[in-house]
N, C-alpha and C. Protein backbone atom coordinates (compact mmCIF):
# COMPACT_ATOMS: atom_id res chain seq x y z
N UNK A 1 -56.40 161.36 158.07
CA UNK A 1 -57.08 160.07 158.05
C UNK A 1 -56.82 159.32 159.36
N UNK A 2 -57.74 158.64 159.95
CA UNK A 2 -57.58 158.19 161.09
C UNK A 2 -56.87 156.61 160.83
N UNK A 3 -56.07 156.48 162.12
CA UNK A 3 -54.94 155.41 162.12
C UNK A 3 -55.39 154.41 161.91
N UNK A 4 -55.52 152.78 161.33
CA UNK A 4 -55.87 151.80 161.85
C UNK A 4 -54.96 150.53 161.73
N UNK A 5 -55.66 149.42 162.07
CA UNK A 5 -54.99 148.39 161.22
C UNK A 5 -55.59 147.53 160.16
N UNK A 6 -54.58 147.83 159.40
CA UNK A 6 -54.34 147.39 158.47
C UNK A 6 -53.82 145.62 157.88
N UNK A 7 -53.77 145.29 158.90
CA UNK A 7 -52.84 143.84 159.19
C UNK A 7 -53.76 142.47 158.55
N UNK A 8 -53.51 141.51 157.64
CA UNK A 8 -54.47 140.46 157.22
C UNK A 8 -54.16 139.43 158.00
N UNK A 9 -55.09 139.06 158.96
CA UNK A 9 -55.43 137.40 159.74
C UNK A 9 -55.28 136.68 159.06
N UNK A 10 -54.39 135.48 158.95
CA UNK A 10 -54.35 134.01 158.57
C UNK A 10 -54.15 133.02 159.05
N UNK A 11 -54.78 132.13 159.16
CA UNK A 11 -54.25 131.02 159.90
C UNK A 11 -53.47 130.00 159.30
N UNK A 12 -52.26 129.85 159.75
CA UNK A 12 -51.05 129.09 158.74
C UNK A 12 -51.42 127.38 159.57
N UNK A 13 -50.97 127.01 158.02
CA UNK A 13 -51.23 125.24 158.94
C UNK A 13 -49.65 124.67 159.14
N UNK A 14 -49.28 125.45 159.76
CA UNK A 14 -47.69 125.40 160.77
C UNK A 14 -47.14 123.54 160.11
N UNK A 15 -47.83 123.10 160.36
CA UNK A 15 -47.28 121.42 159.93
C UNK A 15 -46.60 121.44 158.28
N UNK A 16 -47.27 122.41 157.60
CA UNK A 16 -46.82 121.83 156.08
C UNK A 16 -45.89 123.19 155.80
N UNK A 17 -45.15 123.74 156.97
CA UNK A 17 -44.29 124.85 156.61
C UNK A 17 -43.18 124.68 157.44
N UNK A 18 -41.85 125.21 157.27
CA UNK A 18 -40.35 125.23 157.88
C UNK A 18 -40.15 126.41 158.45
N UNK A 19 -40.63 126.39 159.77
CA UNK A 19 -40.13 127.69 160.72
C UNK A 19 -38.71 127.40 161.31
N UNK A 20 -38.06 128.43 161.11
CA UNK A 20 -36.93 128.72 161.50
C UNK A 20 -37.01 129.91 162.72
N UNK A 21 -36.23 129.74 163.98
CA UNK A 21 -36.02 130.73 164.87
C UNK A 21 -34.28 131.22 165.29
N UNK A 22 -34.37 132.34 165.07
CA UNK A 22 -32.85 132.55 165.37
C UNK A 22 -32.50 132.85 166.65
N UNK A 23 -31.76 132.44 167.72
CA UNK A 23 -31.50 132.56 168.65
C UNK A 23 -31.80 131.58 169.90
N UNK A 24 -31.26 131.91 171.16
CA UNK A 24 -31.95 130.83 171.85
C UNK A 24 -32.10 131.42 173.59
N UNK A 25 -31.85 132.59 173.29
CA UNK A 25 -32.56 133.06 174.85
C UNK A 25 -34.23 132.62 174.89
N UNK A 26 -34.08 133.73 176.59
CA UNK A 26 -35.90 133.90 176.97
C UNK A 26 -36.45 134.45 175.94
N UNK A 27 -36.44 135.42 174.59
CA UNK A 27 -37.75 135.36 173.81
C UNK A 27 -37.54 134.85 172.42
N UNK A 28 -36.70 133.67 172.36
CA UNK A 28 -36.74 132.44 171.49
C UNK A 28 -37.71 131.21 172.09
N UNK A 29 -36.86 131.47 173.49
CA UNK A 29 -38.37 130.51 174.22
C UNK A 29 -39.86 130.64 174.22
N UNK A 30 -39.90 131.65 174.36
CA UNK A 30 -41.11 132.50 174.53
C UNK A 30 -41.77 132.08 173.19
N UNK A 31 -41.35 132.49 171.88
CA UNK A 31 -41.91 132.49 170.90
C UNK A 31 -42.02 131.05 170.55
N UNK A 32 -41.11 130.03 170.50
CA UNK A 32 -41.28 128.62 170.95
C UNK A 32 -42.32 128.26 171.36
N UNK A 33 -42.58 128.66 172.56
CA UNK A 33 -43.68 128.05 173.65
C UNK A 33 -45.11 128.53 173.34
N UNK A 34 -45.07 129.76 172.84
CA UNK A 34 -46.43 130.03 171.98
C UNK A 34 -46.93 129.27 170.80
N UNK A 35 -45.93 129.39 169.72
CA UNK A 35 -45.99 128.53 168.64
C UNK A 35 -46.25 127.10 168.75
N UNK A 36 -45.73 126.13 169.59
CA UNK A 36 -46.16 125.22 170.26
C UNK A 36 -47.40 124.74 170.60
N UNK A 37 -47.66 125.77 171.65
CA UNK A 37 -49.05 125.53 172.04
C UNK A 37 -50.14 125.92 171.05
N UNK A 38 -50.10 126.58 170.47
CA UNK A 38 -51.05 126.72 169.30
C UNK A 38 -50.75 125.78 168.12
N UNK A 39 -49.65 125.44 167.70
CA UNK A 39 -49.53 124.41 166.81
C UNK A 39 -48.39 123.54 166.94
N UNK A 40 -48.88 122.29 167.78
CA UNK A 40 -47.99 121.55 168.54
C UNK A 40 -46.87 120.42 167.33
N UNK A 41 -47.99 120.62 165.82
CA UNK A 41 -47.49 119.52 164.82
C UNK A 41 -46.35 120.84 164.20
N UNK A 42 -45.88 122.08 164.66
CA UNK A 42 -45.00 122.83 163.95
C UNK A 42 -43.91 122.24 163.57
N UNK A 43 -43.08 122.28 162.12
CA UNK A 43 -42.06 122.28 161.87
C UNK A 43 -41.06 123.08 162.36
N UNK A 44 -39.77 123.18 163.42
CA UNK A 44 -39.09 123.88 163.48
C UNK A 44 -37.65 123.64 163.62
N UNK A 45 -36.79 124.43 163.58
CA UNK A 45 -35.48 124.66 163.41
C UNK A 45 -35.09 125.71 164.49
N UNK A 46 -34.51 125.54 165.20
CA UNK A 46 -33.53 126.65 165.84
C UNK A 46 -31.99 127.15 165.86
N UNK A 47 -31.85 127.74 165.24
CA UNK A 47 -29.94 127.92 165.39
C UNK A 47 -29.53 128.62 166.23
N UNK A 48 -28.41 128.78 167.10
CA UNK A 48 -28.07 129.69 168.14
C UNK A 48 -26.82 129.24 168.76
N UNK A 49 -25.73 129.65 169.42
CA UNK A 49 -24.79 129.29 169.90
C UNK A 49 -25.20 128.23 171.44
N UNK A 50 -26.45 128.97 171.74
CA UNK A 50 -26.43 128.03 173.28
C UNK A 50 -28.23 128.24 173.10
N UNK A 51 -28.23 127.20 174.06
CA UNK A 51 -30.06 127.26 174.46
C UNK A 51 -30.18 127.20 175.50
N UNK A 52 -31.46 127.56 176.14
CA UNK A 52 -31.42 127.15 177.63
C UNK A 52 -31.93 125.94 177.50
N UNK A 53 -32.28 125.45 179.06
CA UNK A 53 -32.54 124.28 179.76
C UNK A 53 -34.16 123.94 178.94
N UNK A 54 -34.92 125.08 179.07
CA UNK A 54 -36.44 125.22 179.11
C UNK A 54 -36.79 124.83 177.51
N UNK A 55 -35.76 125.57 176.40
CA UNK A 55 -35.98 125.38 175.03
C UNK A 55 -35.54 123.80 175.24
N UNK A 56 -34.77 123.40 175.49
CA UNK A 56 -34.26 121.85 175.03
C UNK A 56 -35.55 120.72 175.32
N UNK A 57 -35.92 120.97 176.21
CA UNK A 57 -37.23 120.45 176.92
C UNK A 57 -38.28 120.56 175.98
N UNK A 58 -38.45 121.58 175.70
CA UNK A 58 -39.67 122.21 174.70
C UNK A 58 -39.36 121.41 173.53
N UNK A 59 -38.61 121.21 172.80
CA UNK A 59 -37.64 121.42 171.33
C UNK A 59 -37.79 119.65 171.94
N UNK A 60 -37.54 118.58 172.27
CA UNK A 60 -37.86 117.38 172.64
C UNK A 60 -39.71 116.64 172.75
N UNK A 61 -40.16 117.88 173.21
CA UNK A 61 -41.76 117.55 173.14
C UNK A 61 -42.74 117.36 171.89
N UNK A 62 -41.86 118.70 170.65
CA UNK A 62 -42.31 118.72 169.63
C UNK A 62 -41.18 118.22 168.12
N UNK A 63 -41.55 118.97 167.36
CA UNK A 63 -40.54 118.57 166.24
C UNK A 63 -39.69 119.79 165.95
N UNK A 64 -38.89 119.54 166.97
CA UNK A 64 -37.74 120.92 166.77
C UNK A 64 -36.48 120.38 166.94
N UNK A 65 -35.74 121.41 166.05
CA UNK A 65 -34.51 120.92 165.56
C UNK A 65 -33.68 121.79 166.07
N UNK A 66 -32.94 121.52 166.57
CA UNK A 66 -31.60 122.49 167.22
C UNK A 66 -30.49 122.67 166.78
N UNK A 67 -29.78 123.65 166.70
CA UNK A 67 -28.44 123.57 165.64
C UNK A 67 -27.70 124.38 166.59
N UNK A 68 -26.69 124.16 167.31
CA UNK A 68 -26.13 125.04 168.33
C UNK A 68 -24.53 125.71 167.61
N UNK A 69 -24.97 126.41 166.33
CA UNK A 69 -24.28 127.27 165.81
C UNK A 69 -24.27 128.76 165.63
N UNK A 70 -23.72 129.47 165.27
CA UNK A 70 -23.89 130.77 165.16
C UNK A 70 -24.73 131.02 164.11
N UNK A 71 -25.60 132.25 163.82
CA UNK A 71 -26.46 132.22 162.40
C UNK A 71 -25.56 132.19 161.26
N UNK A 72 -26.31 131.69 159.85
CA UNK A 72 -25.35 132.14 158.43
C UNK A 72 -26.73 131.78 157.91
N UNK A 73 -26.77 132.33 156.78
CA UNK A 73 -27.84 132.48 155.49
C UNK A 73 -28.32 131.17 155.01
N UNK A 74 -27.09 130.29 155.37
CA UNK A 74 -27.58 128.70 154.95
C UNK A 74 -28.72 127.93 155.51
N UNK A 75 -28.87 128.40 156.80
CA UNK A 75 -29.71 127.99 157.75
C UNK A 75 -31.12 128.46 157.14
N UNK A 76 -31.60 129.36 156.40
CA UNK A 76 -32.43 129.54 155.24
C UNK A 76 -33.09 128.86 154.20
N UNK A 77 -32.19 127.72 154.05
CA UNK A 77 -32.80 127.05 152.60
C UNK A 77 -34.06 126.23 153.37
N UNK A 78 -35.12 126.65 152.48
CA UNK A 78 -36.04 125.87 152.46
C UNK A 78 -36.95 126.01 153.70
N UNK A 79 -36.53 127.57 154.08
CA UNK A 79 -37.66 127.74 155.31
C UNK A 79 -38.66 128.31 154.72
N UNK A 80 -39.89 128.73 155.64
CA UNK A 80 -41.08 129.67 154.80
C UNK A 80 -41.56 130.61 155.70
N UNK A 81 -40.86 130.99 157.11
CA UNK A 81 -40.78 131.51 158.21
C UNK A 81 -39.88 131.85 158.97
N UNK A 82 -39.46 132.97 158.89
CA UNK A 82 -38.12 133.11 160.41
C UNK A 82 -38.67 134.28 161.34
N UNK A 83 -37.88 133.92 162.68
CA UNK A 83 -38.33 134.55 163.41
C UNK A 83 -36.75 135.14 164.00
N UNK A 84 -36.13 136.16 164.18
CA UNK A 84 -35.19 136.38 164.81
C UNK A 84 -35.20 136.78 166.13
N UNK A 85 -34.59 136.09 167.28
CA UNK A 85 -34.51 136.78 168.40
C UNK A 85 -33.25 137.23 169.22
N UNK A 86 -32.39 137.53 168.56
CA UNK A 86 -30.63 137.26 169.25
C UNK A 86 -30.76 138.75 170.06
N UNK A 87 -29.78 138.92 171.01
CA UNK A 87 -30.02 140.12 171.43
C UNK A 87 -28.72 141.07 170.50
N UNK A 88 -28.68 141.03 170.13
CA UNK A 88 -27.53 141.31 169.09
C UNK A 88 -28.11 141.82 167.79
N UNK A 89 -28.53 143.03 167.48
CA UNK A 89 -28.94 143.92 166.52
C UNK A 89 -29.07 143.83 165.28
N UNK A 90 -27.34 143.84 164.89
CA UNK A 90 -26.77 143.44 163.78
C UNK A 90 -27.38 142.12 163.34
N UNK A 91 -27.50 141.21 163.79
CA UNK A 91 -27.80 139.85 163.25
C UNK A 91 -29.14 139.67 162.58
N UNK A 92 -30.26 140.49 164.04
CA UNK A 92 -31.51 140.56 163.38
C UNK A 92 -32.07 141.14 162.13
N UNK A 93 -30.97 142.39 161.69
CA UNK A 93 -31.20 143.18 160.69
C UNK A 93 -30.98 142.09 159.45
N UNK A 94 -29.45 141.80 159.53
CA UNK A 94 -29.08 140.84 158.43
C UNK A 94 -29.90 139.68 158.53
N UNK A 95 -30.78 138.98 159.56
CA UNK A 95 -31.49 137.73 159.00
C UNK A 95 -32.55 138.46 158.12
N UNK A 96 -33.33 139.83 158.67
CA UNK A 96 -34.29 140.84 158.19
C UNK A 96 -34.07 140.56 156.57
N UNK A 97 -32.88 141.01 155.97
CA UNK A 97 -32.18 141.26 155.10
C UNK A 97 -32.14 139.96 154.13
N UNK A 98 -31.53 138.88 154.72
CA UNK A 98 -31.75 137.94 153.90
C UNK A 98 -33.16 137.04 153.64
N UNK A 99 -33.39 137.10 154.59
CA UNK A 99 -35.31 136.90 154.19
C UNK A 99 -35.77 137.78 153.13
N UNK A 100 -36.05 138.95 153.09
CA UNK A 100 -36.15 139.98 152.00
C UNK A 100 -35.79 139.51 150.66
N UNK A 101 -35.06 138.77 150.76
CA UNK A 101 -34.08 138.65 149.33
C UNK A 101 -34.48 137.40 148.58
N UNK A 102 -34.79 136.68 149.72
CA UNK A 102 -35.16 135.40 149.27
C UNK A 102 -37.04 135.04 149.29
N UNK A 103 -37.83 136.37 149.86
CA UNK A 103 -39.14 136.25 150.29
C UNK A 103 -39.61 135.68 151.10
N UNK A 104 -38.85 135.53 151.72
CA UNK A 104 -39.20 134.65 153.24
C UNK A 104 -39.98 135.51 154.20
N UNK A 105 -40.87 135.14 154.99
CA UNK A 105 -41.72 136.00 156.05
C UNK A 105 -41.13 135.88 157.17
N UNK A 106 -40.70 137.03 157.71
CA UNK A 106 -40.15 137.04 158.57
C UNK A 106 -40.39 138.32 159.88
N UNK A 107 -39.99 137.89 161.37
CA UNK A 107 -40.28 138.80 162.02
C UNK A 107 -39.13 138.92 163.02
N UNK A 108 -38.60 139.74 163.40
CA UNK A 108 -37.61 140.56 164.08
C UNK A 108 -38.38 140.70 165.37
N UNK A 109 -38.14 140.12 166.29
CA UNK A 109 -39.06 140.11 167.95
C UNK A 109 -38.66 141.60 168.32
N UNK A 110 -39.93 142.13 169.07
CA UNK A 110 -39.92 143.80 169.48
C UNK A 110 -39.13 144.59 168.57
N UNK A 111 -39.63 144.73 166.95
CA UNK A 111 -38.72 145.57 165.92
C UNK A 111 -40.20 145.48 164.62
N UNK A 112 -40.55 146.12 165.23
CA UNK A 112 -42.21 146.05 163.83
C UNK A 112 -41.12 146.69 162.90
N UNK A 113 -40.41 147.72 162.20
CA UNK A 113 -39.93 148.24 161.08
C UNK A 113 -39.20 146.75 160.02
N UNK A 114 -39.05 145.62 161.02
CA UNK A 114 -38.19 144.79 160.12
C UNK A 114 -39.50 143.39 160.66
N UNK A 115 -40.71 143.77 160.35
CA UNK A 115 -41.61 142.50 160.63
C UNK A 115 -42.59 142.43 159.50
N UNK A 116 -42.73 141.10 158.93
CA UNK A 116 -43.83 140.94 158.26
C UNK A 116 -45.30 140.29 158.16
N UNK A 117 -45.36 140.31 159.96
CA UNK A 117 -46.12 139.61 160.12
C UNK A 117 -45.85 139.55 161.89
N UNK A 118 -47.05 139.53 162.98
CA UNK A 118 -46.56 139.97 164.08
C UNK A 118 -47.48 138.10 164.55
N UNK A 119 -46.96 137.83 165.60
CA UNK A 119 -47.65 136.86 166.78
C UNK A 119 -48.47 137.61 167.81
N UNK A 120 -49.95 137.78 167.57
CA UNK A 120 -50.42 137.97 168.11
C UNK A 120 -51.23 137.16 169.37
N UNK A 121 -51.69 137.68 170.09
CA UNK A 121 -52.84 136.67 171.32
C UNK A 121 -53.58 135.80 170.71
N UNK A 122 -53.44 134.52 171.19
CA UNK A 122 -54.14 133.17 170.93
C UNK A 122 -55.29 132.90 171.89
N UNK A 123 -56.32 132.77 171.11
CA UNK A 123 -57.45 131.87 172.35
C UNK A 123 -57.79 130.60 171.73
N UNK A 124 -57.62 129.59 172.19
CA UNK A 124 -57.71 128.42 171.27
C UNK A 124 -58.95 127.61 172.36
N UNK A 125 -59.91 127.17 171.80
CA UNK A 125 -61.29 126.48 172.44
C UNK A 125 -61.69 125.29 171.11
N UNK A 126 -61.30 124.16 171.10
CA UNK A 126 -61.01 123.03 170.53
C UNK A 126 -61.03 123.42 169.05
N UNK A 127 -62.07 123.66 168.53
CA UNK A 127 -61.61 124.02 166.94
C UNK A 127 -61.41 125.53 166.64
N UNK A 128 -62.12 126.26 167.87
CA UNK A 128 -61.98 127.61 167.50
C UNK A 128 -61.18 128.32 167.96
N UNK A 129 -60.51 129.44 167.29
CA UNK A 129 -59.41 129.76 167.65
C UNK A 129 -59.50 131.36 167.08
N UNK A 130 -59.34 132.70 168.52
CA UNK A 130 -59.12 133.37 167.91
C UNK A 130 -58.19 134.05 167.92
N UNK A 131 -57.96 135.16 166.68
CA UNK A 131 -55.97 135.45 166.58
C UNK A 131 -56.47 137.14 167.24
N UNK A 132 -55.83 137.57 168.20
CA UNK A 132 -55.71 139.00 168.24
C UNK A 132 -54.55 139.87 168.36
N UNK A 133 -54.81 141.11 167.30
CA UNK A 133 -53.55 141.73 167.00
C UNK A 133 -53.79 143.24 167.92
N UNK A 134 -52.93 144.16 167.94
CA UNK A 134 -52.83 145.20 168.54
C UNK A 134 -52.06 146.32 167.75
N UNK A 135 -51.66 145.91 165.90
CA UNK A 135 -50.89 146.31 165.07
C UNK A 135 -49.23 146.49 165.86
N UNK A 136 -49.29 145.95 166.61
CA UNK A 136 -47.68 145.46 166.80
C UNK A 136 -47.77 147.24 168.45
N UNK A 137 -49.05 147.43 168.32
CA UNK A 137 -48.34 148.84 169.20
C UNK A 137 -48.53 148.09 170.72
N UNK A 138 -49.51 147.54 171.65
CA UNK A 138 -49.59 147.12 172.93
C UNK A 138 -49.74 145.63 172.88
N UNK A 139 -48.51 144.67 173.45
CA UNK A 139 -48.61 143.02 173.68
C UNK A 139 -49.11 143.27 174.48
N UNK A 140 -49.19 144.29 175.43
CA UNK A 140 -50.30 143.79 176.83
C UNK A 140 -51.38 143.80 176.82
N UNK A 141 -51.92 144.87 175.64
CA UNK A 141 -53.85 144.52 175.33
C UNK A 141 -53.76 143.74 174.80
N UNK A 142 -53.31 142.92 174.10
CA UNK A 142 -53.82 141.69 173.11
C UNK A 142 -53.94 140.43 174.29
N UNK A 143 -52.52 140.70 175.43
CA UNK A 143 -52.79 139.57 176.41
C UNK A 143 -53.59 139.55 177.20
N UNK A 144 -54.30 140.76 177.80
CA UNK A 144 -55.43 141.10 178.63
C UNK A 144 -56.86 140.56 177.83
N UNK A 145 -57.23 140.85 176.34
CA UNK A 145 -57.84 140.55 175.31
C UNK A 145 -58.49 139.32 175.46
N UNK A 146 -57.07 138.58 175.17
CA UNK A 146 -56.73 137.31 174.93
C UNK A 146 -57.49 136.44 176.58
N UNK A 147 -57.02 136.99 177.82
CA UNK A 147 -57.58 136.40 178.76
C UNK A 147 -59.47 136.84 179.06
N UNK A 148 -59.37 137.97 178.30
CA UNK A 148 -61.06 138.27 178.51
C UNK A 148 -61.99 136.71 177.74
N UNK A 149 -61.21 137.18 176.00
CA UNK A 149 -62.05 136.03 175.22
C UNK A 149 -61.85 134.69 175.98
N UNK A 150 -60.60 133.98 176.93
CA UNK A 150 -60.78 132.52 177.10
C UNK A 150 -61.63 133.01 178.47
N UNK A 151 -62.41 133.78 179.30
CA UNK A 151 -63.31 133.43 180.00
C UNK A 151 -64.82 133.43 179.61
N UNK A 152 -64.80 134.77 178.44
CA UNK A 152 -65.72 134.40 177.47
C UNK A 152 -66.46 133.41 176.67
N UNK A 153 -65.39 132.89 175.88
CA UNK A 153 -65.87 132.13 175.02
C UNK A 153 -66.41 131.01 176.04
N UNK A 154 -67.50 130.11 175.67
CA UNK A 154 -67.75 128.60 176.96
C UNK A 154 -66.77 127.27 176.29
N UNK A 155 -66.93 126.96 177.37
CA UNK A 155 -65.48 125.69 177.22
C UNK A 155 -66.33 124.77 175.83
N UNK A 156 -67.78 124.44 175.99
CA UNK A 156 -68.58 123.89 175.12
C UNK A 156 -68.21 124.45 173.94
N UNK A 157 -67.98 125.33 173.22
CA UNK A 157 -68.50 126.16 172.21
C UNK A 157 -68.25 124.67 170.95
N UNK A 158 -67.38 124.16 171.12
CA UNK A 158 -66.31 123.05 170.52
C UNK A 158 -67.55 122.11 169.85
N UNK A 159 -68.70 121.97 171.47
CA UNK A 159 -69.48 120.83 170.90
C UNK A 159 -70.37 121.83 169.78
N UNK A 160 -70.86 122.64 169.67
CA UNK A 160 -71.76 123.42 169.21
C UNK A 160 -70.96 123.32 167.70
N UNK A 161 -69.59 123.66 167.58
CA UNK A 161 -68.72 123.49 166.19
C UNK A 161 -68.83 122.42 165.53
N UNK A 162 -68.93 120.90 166.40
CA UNK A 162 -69.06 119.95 165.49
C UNK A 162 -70.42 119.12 165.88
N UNK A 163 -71.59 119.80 165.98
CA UNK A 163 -73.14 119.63 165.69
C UNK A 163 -73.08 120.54 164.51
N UNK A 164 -72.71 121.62 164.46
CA UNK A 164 -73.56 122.26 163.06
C UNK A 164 -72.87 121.80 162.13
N UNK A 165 -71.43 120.91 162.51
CA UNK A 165 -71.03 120.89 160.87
C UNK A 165 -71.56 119.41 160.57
N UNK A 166 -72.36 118.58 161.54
CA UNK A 166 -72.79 117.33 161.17
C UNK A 166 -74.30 117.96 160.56
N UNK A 167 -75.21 119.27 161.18
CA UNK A 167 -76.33 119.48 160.61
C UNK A 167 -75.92 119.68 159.53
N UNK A 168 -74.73 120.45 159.20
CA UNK A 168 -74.58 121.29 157.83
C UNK A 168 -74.48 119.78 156.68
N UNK A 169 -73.89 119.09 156.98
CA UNK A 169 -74.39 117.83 156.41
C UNK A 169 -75.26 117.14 155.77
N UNK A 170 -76.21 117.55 156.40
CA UNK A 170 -77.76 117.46 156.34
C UNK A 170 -78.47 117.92 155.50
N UNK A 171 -78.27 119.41 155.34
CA UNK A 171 -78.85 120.49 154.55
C UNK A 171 -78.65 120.18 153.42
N UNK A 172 -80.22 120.03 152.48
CA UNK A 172 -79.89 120.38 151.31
C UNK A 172 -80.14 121.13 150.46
N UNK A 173 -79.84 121.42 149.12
CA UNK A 173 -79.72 122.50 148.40
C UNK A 173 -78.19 122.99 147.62
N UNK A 174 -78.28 124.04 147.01
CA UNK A 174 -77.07 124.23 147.20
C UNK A 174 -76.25 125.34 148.12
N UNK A 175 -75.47 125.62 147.35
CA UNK A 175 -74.05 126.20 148.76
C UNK A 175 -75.24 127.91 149.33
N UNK A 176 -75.41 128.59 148.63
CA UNK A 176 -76.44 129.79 149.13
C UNK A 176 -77.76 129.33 149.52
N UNK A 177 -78.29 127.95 149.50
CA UNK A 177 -79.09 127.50 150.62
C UNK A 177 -78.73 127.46 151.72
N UNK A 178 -77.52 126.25 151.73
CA UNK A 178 -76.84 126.15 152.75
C UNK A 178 -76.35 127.00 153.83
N UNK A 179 -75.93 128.51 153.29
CA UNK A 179 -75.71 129.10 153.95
C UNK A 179 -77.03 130.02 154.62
N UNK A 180 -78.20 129.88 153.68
CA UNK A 180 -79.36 130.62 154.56
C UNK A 180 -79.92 130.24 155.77
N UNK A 181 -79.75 128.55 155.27
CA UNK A 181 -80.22 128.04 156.65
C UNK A 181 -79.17 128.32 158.04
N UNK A 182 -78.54 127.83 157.60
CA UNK A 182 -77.20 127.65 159.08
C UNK A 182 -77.19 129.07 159.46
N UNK A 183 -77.32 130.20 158.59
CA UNK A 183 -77.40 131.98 159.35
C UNK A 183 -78.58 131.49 159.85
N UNK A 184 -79.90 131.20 159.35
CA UNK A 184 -81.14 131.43 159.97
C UNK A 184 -80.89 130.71 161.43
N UNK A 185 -80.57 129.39 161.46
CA UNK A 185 -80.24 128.49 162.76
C UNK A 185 -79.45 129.26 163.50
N UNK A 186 -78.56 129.72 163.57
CA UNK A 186 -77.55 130.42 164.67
C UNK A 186 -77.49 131.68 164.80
N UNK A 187 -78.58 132.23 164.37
CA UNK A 187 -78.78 133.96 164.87
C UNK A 187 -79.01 133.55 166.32
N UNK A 188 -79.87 133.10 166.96
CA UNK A 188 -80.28 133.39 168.42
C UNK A 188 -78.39 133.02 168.70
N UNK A 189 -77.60 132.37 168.20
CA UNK A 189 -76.58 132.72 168.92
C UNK A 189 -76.01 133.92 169.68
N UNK A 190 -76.00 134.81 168.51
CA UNK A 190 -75.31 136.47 168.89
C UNK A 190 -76.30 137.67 169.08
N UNK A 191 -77.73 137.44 169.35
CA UNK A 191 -78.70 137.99 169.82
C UNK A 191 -77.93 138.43 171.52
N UNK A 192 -78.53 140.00 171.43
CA UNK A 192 -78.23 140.56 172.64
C UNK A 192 -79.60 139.96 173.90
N UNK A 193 -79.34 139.86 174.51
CA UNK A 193 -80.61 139.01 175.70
C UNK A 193 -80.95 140.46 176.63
């Protein structure tokens, strides 16, 4: 059977959830600074013995919480997300481990066997936003991807998002009207020229 992915797209509304990140090197930052920019209202938490300069900065801009301790399981209650990044093996397994236990979603940075869920390439164009994955095998096609769609997509597309949802307004009938018209209106969109 040929390989694929398998992986389900969602878009989490980061504000009404408790992300937790373990660690506080360069790819605590990293994952920080993504998460951020795609969802600047994120809830977060960081625990770690030290941070750099760049997280403290970051972690001040948004709503992040810093705990400059070593990890323990307590740091858990009441998250709905962890992300582990320590360079330290052991730790990632056991946060792996206690997420598991408690159902927490969680992802182990560069370790797909202990991930439930990967951060893929963001293109964000005011309301639209798309997620691209690579099933966890190449971050560099998803980032190459990722820079094709933001020259792609037009910076406009945004206004075009909120005209049809003021036409869609408009339309009446019900919901399988609704949707005949708005397909009929925006085919010449994805028409090959």
């Amino acid at each position: 059977m040929e390989e694929r992915n398998n992986l389900y797209p969602i878009f989490l509304k980061a504000k009404s959830l408790n992300v937790l990140i373990v660690g506080g090197g360069n790819v605590a930052e990293e994952k920080l600074t993504f998460l951020l920019k795609s969802s600047p209202d994120a809830h977060v938490t960081m625990v770690s013995p030290m941070f750099r300069e760049g997280t403290i900065a970051l972690a001040e801009k948004g709503d992040v919480k810093l705990i400059k301790r070593k990890y323990s399981k307590r740091y858990l209650k009441g998250k709905h997300i962890v992300i582990a990044t320590t360079d330290v093996p052991k730790v990632n397994v056991e946060v792996y481990k206690h997420c598991r236990k408690r159902s927490i979603l969680v992802n182990v940075a560069d370790n797909p066997p202990y991930c439930d869920f990967y951060m893929g390439g963001i293109v964000t164009k005011g309301h639209v936003k798309v997620a691209i994955s690579t099933n966890g095998k190449s971050p560099t096609t998803a980032k190459r991807l990722r820079q094709f769609f933001e020259d792609v997509i037009p910076e406009n597309v945004d206004d075009l998002v909120k005209n049809l949802n003021e036409y869609r307004k408009t339309i009446k009938g019900d919901f399988e009207q609704k949707v005949e018209t708005l397909n009929e209106f925006t085919k010449g969109l994805i028409e090959k020229k």
